[in-house]
N, C-alpha and C. Protein backbone atom coordinates (compact mmCIF):
# COMPACT_ATOMS: atom_id res chain seq x y z
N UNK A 1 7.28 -215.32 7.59
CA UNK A 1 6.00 -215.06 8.22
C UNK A 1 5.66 -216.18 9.18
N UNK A 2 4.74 -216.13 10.08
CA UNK A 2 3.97 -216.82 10.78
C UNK A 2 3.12 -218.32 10.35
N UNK A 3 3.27 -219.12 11.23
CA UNK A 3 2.52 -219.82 10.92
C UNK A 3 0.91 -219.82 11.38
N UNK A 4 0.94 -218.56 11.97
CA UNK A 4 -0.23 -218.22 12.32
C UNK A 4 -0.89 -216.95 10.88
N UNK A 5 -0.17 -216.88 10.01
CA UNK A 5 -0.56 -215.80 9.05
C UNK A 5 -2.43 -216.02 8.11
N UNK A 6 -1.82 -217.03 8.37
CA UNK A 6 -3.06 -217.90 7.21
C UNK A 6 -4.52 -216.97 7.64
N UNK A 7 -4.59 -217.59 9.18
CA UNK A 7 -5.74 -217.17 10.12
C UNK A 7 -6.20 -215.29 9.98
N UNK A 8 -4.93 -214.71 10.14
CA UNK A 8 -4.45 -213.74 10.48
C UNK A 8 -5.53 -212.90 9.33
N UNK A 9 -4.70 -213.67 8.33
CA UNK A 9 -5.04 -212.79 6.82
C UNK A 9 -6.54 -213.14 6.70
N UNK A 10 -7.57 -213.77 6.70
CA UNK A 10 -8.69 -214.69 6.81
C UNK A 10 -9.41 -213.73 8.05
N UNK A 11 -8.92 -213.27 8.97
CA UNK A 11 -9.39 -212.41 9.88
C UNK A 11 -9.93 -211.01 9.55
N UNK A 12 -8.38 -210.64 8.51
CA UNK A 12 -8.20 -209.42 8.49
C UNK A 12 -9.49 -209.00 7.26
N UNK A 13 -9.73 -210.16 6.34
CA UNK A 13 -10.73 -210.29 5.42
C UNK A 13 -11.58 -210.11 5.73
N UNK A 14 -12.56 -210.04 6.71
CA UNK A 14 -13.78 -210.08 7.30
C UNK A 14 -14.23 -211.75 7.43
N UNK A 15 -13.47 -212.56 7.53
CA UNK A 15 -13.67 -213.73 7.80
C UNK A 15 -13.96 -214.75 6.56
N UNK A 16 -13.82 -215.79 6.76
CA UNK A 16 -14.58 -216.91 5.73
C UNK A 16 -15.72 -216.43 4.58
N UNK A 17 -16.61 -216.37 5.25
CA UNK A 17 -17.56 -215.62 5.02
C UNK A 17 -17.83 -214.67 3.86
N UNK A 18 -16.82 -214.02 3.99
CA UNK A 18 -16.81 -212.69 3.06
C UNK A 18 -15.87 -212.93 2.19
N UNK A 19 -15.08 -213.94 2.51
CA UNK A 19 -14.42 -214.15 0.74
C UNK A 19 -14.85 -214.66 -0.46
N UNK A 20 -14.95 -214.21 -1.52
CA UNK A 20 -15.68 -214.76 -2.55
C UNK A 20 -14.98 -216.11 -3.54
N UNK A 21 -13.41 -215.23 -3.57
CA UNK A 21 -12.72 -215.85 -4.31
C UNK A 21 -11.44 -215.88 -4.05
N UNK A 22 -10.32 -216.93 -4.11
CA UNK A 22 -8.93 -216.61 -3.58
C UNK A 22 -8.14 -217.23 -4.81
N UNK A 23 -6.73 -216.46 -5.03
CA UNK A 23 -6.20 -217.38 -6.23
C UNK A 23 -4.82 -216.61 -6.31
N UNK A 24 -3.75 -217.24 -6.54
CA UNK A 24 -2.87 -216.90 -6.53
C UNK A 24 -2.39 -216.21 -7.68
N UNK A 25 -1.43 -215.17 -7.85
CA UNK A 25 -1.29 -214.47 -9.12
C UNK A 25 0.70 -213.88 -9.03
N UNK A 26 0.97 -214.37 -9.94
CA UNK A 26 2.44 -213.97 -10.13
C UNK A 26 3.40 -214.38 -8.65
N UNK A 27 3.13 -215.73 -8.51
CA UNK A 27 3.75 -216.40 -7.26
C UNK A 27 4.45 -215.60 -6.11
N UNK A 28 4.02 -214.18 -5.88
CA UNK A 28 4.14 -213.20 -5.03
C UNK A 28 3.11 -212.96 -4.03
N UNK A 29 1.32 -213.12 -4.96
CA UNK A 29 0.25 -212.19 -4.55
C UNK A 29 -0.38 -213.09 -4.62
N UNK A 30 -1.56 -213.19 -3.57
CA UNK A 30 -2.81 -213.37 -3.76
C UNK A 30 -4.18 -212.30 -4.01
N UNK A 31 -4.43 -212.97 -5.11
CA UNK A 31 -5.81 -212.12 -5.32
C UNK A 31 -7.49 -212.53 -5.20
N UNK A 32 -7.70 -211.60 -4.59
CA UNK A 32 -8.99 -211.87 -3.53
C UNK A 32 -10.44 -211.08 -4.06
N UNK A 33 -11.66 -211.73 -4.50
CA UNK A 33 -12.48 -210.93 -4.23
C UNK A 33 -13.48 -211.24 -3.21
N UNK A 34 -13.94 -210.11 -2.51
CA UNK A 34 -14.42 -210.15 -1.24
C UNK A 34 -16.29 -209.79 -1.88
N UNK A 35 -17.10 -210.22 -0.32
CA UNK A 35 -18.37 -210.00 -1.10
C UNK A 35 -18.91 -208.41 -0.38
N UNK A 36 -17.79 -208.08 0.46
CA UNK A 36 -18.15 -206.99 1.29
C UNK A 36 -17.02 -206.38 1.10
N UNK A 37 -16.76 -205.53 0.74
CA UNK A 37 -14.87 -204.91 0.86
C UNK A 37 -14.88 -204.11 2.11
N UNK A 38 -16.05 -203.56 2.70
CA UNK A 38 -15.86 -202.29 3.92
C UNK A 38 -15.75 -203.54 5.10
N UNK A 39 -15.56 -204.66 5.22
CA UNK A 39 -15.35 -205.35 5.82
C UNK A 39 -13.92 -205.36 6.02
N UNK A 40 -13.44 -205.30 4.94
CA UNK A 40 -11.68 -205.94 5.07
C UNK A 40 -10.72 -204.50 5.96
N UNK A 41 -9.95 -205.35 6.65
CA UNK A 41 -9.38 -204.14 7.80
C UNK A 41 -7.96 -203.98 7.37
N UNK A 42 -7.57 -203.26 6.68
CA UNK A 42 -6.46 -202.47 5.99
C UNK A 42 -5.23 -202.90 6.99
N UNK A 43 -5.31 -201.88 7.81
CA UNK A 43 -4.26 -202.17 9.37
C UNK A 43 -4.34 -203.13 9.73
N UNK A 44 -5.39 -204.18 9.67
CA UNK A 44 -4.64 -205.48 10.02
C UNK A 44 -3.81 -206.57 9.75
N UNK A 45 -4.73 -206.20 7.77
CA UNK A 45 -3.47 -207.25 6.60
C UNK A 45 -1.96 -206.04 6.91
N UNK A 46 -1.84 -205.17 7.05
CA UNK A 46 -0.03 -204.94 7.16
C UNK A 46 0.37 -205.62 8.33
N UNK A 47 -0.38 -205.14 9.56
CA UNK A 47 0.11 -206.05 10.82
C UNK A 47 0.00 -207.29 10.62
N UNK A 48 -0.47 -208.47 9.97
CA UNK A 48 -0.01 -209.55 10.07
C UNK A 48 0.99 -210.08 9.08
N UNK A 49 1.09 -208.93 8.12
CA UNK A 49 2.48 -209.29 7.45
C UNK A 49 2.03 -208.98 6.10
N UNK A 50 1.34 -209.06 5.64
CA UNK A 50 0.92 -208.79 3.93
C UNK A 50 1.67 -207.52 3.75
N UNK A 51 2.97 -207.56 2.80
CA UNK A 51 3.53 -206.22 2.60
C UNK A 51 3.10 -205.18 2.03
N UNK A 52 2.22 -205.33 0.84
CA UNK A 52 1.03 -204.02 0.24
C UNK A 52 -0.16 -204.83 0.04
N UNK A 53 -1.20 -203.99 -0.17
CA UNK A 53 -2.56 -203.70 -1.08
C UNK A 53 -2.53 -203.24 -1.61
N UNK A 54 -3.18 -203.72 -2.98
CA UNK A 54 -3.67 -202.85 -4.05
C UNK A 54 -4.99 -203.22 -5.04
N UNK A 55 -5.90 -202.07 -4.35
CA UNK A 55 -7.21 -202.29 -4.97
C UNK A 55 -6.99 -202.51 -6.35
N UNK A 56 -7.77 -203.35 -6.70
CA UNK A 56 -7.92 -203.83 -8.32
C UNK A 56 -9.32 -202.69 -8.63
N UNK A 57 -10.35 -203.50 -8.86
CA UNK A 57 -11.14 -202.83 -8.71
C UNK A 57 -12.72 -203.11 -7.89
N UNK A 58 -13.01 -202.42 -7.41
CA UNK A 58 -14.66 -202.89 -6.52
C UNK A 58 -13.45 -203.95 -5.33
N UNK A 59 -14.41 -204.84 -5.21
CA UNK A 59 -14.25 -205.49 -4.52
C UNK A 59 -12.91 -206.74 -4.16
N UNK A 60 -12.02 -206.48 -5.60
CA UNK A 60 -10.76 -207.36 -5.80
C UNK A 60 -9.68 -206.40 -5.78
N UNK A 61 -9.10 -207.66 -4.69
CA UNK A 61 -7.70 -206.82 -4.34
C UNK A 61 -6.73 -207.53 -4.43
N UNK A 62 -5.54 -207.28 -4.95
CA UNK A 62 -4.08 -207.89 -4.89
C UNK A 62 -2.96 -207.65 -3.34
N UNK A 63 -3.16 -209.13 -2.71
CA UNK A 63 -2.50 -208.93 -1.62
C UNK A 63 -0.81 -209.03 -1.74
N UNK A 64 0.13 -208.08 -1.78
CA UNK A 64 1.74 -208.88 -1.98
C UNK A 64 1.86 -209.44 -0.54
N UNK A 65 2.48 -210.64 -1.12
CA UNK A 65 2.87 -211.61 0.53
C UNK A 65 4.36 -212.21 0.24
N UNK A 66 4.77 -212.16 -1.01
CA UNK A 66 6.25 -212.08 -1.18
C UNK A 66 6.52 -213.76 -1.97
N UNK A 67 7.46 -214.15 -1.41
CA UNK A 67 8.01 -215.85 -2.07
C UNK A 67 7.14 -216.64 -1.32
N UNK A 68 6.38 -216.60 -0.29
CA UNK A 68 5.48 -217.63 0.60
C UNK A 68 4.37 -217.39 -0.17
N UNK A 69 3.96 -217.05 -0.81
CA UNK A 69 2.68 -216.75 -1.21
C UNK A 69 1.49 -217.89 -1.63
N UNK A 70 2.83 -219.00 -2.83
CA UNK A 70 1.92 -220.24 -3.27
C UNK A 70 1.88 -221.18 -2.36
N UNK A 71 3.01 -220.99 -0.70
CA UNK A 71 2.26 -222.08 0.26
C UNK A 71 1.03 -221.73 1.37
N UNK A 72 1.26 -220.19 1.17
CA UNK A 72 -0.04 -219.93 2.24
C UNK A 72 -1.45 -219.98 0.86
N UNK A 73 -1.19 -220.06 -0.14
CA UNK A 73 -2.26 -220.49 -1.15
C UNK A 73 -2.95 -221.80 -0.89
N UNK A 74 -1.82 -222.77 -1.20
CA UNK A 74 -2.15 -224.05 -0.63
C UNK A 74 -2.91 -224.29 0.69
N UNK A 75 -2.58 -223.76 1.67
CA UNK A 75 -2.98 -223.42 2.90
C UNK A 75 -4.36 -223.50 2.90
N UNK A 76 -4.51 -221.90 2.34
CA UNK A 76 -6.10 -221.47 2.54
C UNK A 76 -6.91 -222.12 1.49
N UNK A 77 -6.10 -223.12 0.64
CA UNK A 77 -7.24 -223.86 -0.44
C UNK A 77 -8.01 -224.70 0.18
């Protein structure tokens, strides 16, 4: 991935702003709860590389981002 992904994914979230919570889960995924979910833009986390979504529930979602996952964690910590 990009070293521009970080941003990318943070974009695709509805920004800073709207994330509630970020945390890494099974050194593949990050899992996210958002404070707005109709914010988050589907087509954009695939276009910048996040390989699936999968709604958890409400507002938390499991992003797969693959073996990079715990450094773009670090990243966005």
């Amino acid at each position: 991935m990009r070293d521009s992904f970080p941003f990318l994914l943070v974009a695709a979230l509805g920004g800073w702003g709207n994330i509630g919570s970020l945390e890494l889960v099974a050194l593949t995924r990050l899992r996210v709860v958002l404070k707005d979910a109709s914010r988050c833009n589907l087509e954009r986390l695939q276009n910048a590389g996040v390989l699936a979504v999968m709604p958890v529930n409400g507002p938390v979602f499991h992003l797969i981002i693959g073996a990079d996952a715990p450094r773009y964690m670090e990243i966005l910590s």
